[in-house]
Protein backbone atom coordinates (compact mmCIF):
# COMPACT_ATOMS: atom_id res chain seq x y z
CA UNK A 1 0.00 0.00 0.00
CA UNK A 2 1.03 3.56 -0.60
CA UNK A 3 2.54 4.96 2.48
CA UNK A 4 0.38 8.16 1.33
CA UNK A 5 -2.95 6.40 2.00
CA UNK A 6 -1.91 4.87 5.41
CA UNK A 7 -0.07 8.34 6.59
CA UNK A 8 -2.65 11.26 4.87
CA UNK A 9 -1.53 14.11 3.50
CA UNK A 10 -1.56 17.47 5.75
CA UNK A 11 -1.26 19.89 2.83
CA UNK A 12 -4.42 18.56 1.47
CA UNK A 13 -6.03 17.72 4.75
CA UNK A 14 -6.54 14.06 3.97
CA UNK A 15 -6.49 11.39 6.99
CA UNK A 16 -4.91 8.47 6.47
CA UNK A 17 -6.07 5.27 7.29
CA UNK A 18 -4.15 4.71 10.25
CA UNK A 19 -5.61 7.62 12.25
CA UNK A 20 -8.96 6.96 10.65
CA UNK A 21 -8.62 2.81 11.64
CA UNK A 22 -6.30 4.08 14.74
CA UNK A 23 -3.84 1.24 13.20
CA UNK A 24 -0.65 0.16 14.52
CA UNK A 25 0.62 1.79 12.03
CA UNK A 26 4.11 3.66 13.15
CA UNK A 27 6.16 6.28 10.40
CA UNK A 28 9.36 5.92 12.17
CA UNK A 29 9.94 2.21 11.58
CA UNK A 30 9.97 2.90 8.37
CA UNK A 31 13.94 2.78 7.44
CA UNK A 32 15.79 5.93 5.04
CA UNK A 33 16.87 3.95 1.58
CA UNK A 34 19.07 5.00 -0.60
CA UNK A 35 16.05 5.35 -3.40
CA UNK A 36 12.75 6.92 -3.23
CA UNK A 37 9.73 5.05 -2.66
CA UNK A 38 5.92 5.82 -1.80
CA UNK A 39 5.36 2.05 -0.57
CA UNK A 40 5.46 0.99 2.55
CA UNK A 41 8.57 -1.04 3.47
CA UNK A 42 8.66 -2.02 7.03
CA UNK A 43 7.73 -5.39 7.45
CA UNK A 44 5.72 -4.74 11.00
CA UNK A 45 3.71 -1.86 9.20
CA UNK A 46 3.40 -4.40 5.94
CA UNK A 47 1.69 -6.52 8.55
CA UNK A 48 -0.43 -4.06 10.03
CA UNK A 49 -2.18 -2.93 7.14
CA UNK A 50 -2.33 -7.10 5.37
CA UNK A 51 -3.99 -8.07 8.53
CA UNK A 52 -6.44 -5.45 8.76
CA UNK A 53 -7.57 -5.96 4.96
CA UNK A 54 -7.75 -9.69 5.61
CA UNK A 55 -9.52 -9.61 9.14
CA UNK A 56 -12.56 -7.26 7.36
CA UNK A 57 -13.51 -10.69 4.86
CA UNK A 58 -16.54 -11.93 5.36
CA UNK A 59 -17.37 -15.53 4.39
CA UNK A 60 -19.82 -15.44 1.95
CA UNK A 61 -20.53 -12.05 1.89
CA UNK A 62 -17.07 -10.66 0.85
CA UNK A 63 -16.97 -9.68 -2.88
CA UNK A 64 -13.85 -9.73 -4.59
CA UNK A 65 -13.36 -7.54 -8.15
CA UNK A 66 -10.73 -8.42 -10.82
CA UNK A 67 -9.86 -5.75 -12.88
CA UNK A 68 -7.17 -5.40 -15.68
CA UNK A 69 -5.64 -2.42 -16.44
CA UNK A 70 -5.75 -2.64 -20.45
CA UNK A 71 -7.99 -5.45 -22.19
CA UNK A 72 -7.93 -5.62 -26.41
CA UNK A 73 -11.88 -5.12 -26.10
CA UNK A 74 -11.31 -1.53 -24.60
CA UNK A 75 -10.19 1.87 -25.44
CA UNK A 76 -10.88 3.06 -21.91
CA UNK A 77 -7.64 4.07 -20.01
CA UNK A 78 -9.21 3.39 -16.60
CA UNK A 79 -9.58 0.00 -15.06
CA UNK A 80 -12.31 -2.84 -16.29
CA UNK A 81 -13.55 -5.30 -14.30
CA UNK A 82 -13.45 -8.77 -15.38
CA UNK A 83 -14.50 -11.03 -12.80
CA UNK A 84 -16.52 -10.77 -9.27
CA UNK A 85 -16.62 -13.49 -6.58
CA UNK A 86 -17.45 -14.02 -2.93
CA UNK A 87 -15.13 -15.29 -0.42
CA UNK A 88 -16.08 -18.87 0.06
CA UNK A 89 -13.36 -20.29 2.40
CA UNK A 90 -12.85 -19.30 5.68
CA UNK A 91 -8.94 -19.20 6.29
CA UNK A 92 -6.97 -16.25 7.45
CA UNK A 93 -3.97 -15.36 5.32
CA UNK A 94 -0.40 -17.83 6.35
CA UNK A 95 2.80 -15.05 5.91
CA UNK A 96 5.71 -16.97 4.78
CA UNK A 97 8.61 -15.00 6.18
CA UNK A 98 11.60 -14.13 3.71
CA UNK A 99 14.68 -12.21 4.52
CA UNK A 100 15.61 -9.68 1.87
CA UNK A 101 18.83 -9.72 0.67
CA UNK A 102 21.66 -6.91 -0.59
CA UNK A 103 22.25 -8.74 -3.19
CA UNK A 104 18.38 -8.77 -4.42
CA UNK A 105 18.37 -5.26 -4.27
CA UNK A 106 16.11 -4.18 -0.79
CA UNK A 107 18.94 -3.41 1.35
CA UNK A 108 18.34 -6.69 3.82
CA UNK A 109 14.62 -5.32 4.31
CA UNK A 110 12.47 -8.25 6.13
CA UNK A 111 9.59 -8.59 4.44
CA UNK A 112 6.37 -10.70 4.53
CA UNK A 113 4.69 -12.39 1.80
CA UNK A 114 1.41 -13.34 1.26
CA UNK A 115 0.99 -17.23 0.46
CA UNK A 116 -2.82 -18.13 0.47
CA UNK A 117 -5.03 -19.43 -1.77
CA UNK A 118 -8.70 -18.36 -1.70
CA UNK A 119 -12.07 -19.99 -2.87
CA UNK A 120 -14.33 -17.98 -4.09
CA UNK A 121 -17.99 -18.95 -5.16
CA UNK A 122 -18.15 -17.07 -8.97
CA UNK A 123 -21.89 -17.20 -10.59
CA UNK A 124 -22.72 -20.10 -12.71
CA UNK A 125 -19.92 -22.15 -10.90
């Protein structure tokens, strides 16, 4: 997620979602690089927002949209949807833990990653 959605923005008055959730969320963990980024990099605050997305599903009632961001039957620059489903299985995301090398380019960040495989009930299936 865009650190600019989880911290706000105080020259345009927006409130981020970690006052507005009153998340875990803390700036200072997350480290200086030696590039610029607007993600999020921290693995703790990584985890913060992940488990708040995943600990809103809803079995059954959940709706997940797939979009793609260019499709040969559209002209439209924005985003198409191409697929809705509910949340059928009831499993909270696993994190498999990884630790982020120099040599693959992060700087030795830890980082989590999300291994899970959802069900989801699509019409006419």
């Amino acid at each position: 997620m865009l650190k600019s959605n989880v911290e706000g923005d105080e020259k345009s008055g927006e409130v981020g979602k970690a006052a507005t959730l009153r998340l875990g969320y803390d700036p200072d963990r997350e480290p200086e690089l030696s590039f610029e980024t607007s993600w999020i990099q921290d693995k703790s605050n990584q985890l913060v927002k992940l488990d708040t997305f995943f600990g809103a599903l809803e079995l059954g009632a959940s709706l997940c949209l797939f979009y793609a961001k260019k499709t040969p039957l559209s002209e439209s620059a924005g985003r198409v949807i191409i697929g809705a489903a509910r949340v059928s299985l009831p499993e909270l995301p696993r994190w498999r833990r990884r630790r982020c090398t120099r040599a693959r380019g992060c700087g030795g960040l830890r980082q989590p990653l999300l291994h899970r495989q959802r069900a989801m009930d699509a019409p006419g299936h």
